[in-house]
Protein backbone atom coordinates (compact mmCIF):
# COMPACT_ATOMS: atom_id res chain seq x y z
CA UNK A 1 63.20 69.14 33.27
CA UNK A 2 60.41 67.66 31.69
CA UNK A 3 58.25 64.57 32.23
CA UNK A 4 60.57 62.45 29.54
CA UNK A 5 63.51 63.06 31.40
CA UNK A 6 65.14 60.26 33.70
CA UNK A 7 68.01 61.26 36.24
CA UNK A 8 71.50 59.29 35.97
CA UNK A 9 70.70 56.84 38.69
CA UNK A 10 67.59 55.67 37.03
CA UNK A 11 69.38 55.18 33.38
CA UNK A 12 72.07 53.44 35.04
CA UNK A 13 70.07 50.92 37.24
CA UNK A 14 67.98 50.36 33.60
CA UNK A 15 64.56 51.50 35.10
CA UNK A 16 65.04 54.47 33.12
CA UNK A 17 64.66 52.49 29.88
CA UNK A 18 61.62 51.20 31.43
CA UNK A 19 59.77 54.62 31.81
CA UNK A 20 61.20 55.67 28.37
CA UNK A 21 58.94 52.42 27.02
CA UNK A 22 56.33 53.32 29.16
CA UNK A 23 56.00 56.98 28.37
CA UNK A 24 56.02 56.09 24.38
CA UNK A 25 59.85 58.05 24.78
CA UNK A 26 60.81 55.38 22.75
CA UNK A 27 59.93 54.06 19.48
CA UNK A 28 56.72 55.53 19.62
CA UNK A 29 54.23 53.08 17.19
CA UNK A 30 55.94 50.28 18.86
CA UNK A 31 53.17 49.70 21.58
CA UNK A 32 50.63 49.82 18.76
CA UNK A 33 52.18 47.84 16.18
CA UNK A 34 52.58 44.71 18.85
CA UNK A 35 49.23 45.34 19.95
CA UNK A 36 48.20 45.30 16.21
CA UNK A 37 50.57 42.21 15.50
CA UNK A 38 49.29 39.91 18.75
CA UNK A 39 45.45 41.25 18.50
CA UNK A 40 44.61 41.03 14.86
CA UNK A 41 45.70 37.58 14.45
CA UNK A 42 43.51 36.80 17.15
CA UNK A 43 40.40 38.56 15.70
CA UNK A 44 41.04 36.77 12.28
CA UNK A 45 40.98 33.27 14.24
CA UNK A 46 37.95 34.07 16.19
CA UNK A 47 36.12 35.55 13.13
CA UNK A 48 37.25 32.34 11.41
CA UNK A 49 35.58 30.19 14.25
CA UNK A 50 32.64 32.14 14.03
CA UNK A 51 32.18 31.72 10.48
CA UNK A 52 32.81 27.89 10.57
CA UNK A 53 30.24 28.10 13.01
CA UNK A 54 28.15 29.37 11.05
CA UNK A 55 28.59 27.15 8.33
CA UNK A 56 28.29 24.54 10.40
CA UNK A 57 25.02 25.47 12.11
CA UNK A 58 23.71 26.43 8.20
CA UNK A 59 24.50 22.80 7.11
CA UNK A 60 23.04 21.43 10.22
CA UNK A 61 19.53 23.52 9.61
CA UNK A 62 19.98 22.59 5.66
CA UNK A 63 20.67 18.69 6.74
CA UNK A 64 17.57 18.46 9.15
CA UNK A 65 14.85 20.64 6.62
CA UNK A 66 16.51 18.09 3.52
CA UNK A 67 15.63 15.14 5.58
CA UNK A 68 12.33 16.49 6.31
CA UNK A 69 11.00 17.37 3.16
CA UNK A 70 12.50 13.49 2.21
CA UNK A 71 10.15 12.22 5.02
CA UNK A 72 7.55 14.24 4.14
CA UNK A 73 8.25 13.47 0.14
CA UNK A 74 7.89 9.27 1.00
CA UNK A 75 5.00 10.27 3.44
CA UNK A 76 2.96 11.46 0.38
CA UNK A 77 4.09 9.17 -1.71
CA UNK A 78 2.71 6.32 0.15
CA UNK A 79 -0.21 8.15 0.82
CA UNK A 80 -0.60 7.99 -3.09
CA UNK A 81 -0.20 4.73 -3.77
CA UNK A 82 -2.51 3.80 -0.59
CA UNK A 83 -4.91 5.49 -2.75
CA UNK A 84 -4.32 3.36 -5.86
CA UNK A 85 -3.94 -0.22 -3.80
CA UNK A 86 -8.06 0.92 -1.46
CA UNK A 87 -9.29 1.26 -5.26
CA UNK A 88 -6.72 -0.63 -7.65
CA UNK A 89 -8.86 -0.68 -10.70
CA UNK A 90 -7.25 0.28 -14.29
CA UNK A 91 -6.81 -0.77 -17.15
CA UNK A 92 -3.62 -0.29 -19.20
CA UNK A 93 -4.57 1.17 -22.57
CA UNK A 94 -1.72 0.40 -25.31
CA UNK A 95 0.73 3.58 -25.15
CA UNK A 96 0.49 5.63 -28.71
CA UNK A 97 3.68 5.29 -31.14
CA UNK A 98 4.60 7.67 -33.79
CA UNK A 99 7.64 7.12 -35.93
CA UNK A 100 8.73 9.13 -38.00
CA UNK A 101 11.60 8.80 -40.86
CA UNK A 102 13.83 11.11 -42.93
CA UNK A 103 14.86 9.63 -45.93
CA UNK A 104 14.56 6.33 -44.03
CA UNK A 105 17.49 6.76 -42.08
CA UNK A 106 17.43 9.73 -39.52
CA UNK A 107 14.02 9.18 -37.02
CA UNK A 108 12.12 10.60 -34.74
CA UNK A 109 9.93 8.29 -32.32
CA UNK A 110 7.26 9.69 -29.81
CA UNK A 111 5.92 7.40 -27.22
CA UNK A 112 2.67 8.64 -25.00
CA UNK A 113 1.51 5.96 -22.14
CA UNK A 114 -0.43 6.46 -19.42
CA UNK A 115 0.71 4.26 -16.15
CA UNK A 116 -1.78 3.80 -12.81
CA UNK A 117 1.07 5.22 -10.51
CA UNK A 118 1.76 8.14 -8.97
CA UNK A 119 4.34 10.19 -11.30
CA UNK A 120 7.23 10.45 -8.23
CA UNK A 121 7.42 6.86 -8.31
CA UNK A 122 7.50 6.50 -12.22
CA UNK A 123 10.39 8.50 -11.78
CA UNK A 124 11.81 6.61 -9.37
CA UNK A 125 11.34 3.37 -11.01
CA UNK A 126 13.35 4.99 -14.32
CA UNK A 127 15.90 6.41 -12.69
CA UNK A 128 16.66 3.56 -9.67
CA UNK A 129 20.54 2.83 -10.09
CA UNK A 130 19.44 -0.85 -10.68
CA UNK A 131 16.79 -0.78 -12.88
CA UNK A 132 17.37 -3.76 -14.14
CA UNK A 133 15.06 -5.64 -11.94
CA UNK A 134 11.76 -3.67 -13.67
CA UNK A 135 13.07 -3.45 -17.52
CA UNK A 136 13.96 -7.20 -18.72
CA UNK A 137 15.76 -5.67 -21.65
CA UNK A 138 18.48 -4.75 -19.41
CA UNK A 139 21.00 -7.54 -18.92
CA UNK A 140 23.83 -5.48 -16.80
CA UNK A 141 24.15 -2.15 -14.83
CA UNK A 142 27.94 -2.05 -15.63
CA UNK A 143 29.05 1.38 -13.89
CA UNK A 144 26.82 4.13 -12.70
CA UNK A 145 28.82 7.60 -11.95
CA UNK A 146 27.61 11.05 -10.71
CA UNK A 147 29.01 13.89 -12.85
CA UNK A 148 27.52 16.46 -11.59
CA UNK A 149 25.08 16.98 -8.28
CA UNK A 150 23.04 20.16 -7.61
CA UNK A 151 20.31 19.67 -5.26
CA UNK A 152 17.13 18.13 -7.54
CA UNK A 153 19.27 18.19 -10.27
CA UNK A 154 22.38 15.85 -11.77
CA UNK A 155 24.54 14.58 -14.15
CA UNK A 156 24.93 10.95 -14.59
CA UNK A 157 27.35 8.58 -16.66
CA UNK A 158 25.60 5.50 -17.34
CA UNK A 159 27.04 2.13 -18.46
CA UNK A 160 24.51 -0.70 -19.43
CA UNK A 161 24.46 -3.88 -21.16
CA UNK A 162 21.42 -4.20 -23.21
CA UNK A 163 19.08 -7.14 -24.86
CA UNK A 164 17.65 -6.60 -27.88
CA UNK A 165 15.39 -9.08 -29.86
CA UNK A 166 13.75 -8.85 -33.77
CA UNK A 167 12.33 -11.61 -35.26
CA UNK A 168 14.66 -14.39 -35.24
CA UNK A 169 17.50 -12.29 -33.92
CA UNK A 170 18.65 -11.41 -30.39
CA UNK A 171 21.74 -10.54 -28.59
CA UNK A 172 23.04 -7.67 -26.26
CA UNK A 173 24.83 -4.39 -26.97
CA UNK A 174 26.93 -1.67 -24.61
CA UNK A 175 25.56 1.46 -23.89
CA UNK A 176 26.57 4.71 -22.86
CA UNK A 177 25.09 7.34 -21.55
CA UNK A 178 25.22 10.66 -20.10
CA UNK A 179 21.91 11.12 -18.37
CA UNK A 180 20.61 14.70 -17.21
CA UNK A 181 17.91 14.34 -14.48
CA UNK A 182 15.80 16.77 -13.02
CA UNK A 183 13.49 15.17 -9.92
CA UNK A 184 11.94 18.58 -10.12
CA UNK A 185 10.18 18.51 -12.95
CA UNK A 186 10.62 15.62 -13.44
CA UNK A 187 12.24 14.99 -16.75
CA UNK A 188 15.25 13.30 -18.12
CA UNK A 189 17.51 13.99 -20.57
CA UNK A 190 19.92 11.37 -22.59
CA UNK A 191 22.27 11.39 -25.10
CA UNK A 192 25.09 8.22 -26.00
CA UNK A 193 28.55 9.44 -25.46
CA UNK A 194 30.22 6.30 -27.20
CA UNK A 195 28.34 4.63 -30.50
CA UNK A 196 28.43 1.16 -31.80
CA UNK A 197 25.19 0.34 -33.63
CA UNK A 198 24.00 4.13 -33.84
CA UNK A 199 25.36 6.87 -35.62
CA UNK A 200 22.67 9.51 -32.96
CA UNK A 201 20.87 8.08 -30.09
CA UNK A 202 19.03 10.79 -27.92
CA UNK A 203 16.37 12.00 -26.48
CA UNK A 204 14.36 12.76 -23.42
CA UNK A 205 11.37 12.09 -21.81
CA UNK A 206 8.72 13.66 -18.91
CA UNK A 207 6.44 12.12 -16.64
CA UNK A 208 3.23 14.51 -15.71
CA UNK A 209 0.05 13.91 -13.24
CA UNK A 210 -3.05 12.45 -14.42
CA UNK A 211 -5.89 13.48 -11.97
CA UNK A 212 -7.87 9.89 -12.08
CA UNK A 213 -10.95 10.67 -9.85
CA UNK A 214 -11.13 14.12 -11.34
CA UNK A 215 -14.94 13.05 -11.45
CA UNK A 216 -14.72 13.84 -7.10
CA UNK A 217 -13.81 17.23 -7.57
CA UNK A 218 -17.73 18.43 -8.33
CA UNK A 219 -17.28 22.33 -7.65
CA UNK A 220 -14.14 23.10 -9.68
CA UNK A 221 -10.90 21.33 -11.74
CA UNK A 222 -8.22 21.27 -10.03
CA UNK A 223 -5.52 22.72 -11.19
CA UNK A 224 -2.35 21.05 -9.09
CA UNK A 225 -2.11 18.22 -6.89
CA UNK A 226 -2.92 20.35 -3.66
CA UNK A 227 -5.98 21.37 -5.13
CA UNK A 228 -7.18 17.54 -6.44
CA UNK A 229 -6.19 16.05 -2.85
CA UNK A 230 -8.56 18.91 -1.08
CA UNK A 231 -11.62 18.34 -3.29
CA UNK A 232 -11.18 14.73 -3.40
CA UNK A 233 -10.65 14.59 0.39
CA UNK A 234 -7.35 12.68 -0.12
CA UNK A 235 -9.02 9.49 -1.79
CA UNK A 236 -8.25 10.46 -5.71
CA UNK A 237 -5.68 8.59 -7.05
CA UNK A 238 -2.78 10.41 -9.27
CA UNK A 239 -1.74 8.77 -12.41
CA UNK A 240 1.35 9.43 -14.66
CA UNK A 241 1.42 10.38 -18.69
CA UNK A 242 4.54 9.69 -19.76
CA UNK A 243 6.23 11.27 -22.82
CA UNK A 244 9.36 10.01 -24.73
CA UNK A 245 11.16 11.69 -27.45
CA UNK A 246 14.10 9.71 -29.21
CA UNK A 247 16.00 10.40 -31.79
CA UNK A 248 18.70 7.53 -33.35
CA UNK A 249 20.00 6.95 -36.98
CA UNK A 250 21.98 3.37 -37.49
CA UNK A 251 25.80 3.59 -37.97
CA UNK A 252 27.26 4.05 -41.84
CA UNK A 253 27.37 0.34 -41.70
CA UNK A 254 23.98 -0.56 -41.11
CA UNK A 255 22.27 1.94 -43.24
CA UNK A 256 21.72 -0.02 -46.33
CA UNK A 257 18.01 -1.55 -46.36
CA UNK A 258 16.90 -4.34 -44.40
CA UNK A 259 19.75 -3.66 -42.22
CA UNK A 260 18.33 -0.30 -41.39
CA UNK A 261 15.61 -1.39 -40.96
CA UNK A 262 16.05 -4.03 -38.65
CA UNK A 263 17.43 -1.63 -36.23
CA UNK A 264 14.94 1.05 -36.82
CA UNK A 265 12.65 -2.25 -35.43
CA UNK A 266 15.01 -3.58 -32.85
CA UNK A 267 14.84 -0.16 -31.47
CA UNK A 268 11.30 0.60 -31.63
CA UNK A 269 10.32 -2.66 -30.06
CA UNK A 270 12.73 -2.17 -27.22
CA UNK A 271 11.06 0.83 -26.27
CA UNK A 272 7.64 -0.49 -26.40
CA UNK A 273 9.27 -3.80 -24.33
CA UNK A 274 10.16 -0.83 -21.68
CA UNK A 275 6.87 0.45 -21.40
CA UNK A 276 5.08 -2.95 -21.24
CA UNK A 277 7.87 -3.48 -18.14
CA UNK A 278 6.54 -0.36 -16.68
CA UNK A 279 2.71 -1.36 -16.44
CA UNK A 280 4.06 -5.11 -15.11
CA UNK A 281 5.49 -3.40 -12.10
CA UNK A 282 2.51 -0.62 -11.55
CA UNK A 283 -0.01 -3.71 -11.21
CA UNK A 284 2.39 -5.11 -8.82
CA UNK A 285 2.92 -2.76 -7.04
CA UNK A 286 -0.84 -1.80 -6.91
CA UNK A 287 -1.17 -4.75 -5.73
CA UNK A 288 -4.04 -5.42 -8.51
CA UNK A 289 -4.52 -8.03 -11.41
CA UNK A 290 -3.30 -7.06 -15.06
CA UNK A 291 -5.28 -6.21 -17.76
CA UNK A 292 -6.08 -4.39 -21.10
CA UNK A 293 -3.01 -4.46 -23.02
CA UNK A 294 -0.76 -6.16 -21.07
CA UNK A 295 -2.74 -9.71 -21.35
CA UNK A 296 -3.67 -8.60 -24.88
CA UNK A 297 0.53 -8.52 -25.67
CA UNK A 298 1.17 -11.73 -24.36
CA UNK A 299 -1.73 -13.46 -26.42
CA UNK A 300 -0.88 -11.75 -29.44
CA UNK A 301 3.04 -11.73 -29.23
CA UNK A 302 3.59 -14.76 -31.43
CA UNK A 303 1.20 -13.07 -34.11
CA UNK A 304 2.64 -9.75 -33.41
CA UNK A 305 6.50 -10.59 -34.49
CA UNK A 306 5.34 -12.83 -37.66
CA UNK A 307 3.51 -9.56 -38.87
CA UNK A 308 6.67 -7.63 -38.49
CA UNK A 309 8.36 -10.63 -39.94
CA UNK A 310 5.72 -10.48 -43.23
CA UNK A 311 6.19 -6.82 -43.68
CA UNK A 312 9.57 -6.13 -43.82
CA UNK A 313 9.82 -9.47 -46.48
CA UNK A 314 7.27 -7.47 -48.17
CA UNK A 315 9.38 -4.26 -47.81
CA UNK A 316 12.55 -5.62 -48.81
CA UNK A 317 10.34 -7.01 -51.69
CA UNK A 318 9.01 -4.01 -53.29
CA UNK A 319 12.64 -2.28 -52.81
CA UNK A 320 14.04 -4.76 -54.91
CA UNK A 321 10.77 -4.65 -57.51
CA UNK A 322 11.52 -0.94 -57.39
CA UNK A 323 15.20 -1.15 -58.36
CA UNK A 324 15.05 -3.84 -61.04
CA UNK A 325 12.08 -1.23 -62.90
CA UNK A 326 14.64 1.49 -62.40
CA UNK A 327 17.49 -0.96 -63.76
CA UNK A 328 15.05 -1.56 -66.56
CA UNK A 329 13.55 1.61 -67.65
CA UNK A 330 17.28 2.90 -67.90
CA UNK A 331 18.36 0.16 -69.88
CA UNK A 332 15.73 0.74 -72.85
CA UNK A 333 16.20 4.89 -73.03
C-alpha cells in the first residue's frame, strides 16, 4: 500500500489521524493557511513596531536639529545686537509716509522706517504674543489662537483692544485679526475678520537687512549677511528697513466728511505712534541714548496735533465754501 495508508490498529488508537495531518493526507492548505493566519499577523505587528520606530527616531533627529538651529538662531542673534550695544550710535531718521486716497474714502498708506536692530528681532518684537509692553497703543491682548502651524510658517487669530487718540478725541476699539506670518522671510500678512469702525482694514508688511558698516567691506558689497559678517570680521552691525502696506476705508457710517476724515487721521497717526514705539525699544535695547526724531516728536507733539487740528478746520472749511458755490451757481441757472 502506499505511504498515505494507515493499518486498522493505528486508525483505531487515533495515531493514524495524526500521520494523515502530518503527511498533508488531510486537508491539505490547512498547514499553510494556520501558518499564514499565526505568522502574518505577527509580521504586520513587527513591521508596525519598526515603523513607529522609525518615526520615533525621525522625530527625535527632527527635535534635536530644531533645537539646534534655535540655539544657533539666538546665538547669532545676540551676536548682532552685541554688535549694535560695542558701537550703539544711530540716529532715528523720521520713517517716510505716503497716503494715498480714492475718492477720499478707499486708501492706501505706505510706511518705510529704518530701525538700528537686527531684522530677527524686529520681527520678534511685532509678532511677541504680548506686544503690548513695546506698542502703547495697545491696551489688551484679549485672545491669541494658532490656526494653522507649518514649520516657519502660521496662521494666527488675533484679538486686541486698541487706543486710539486725534485731537481732542481718544478711546479704544476691538480688533480682529487673522495674521499670516512667515519667520522666513520674514513678512506678515493681516486682514480684520470682524469690522466696527472699518468697512477694509488690511495689509502687510516686511522687515529686510540694512548692512550699517557696509563702509568695512573695502574689496566687495556684500550681497547676504554671510558675506557682510566675513568682510566686516563680525563687527558690522545689521539694521532693519521696514515696509508697511495698509489698506482701510471707514464703515458706511463714518464716511461723510470730517468723520472720514478723522479716522483716515486716527489711523494714520496710530501707525506712526507704532513706529515711534519701535525706535523707543531699539535704543533700549541698544542700550544707547535717543535721538533724531524721537526727541524731535516729543518737542514738537503739542505743535504737531494743533496743525492737524488747523487743517482739517480748514478742510472742513473749504468743503463747505465748495458746496454753498455749488448750492449757488445752481440756484441762478
Amino acid at each position: 500500500m502506499g505511504g498515505s495508508e494507515i493499518s486498522r490498529s493505528e486508525e483505531k488508537s487515533g495515531i493514524g489521524f495524526v500521520k494523515l495531518f502530518e503527511n498533508n493526507v488531510v486537508f491539505p492548505g490547512f498547514l499553510v493557511w494556520m501558518n499564514q493566519t499565526i505568522q502574518e499577523p505577527i509580521k504586520a505587528e513587527f513591521k508596525r513596531l519598526r515603523n513607529v520606530k522609525e518615526l520615533s527616531l525621525v522625530k527625535s533627529v527632527s527635535k534635536i536639529e530644531t533645537i539646534y538651529d534655535e540655539h544657533r538662531d539666538e546665538e547669532k542673534l545676540e551676536k548682532q545686537l552685541q554688535a549694535w550695544r560695542d558701537n550703539p550710535s544711530w540716529i532715528d531718521q523720521p520713517p517716510k509716509v505716503v497716503v494715498k486716497s480714492q475718492n477720499g474714502l478707499f486708501c492706501h498708506l505706505n510706511v518705510e522706517a529704518d530701525v538700528g536692530l537686527p531684522p530677527e528681532l524686529v520681527y520678534n518684537i511685532f509678532t511677541h504674543p504680548d506686544n503690548k509692553r513695546y506698542f502703547k497703543n495697545i491696551k489688551e491682548n484679549i485672545s491669541r489662537k494658532v490656526l494653522i502651524s507649518e514649520g516657519l510658517k502660521q496662521t494666527v487669530e488675533v484679538k486686541q483692544a486698541a487706543a486710539w487718540k486725534f485731537l481732542w478725541w481718544a478711546g479704544t476699539c476691538p480688533i480682529h485679526l487673522i495674521v499670516e506670518e512667515n519667520r522666513k522671510n520674514l513678512t506678515s500678512k493681516y486682514k480684520q475678520e470682524t469690522t466696527m469702525f472699518m468697512k477694509v482694514f488690511e495689509g502687510c508688511w516686511k522687515v529686510e537687512p540694512l548692512f550699517i558698516d557696509e563702509h568695512l567691506c573695502e574689496r566687495s558689497k556684500p550681497k547676504s549677511q554671510e558675506d557682510y559678517h566675513s568682510c566686516s570680521n563680525g563687527r558690522g552691525r545689521i539694521g532693519s528697513k521696514v515696509t508697511m502696506d495698509q489698506m482701510f476705508q471707514p464703515s458706511a457710517l463714518l464716511t461723510p466728511p470730517p468723520l472720514s476724515w478723522y479716522i483716515r487721521g486716527i489711523t494714520i497717526k496710530t501707525t506712526e505712534s507704532m513706529i515711534e514705539d519701535l525706535f523707543a525699544e531699539a535704543t533700549r535695547l541698544r542700550g544707547g541714548k535717543g535721538g533724531g526724531y524721537i526727541a524731535d516728536q516729543e518737542e514738537n507733539n503739542v505743535v504737531f496735533e494743533k496743525n492737524k487740528a488747523d487743517d482739517i478746520k480748514e478742510r472742513w472749511r473749504s468743503h463747505r465754501r465748495t458746496k454753498r458755490r455749488r448750492f449757488t451757481n445752481a440756484k441762478t441757472m
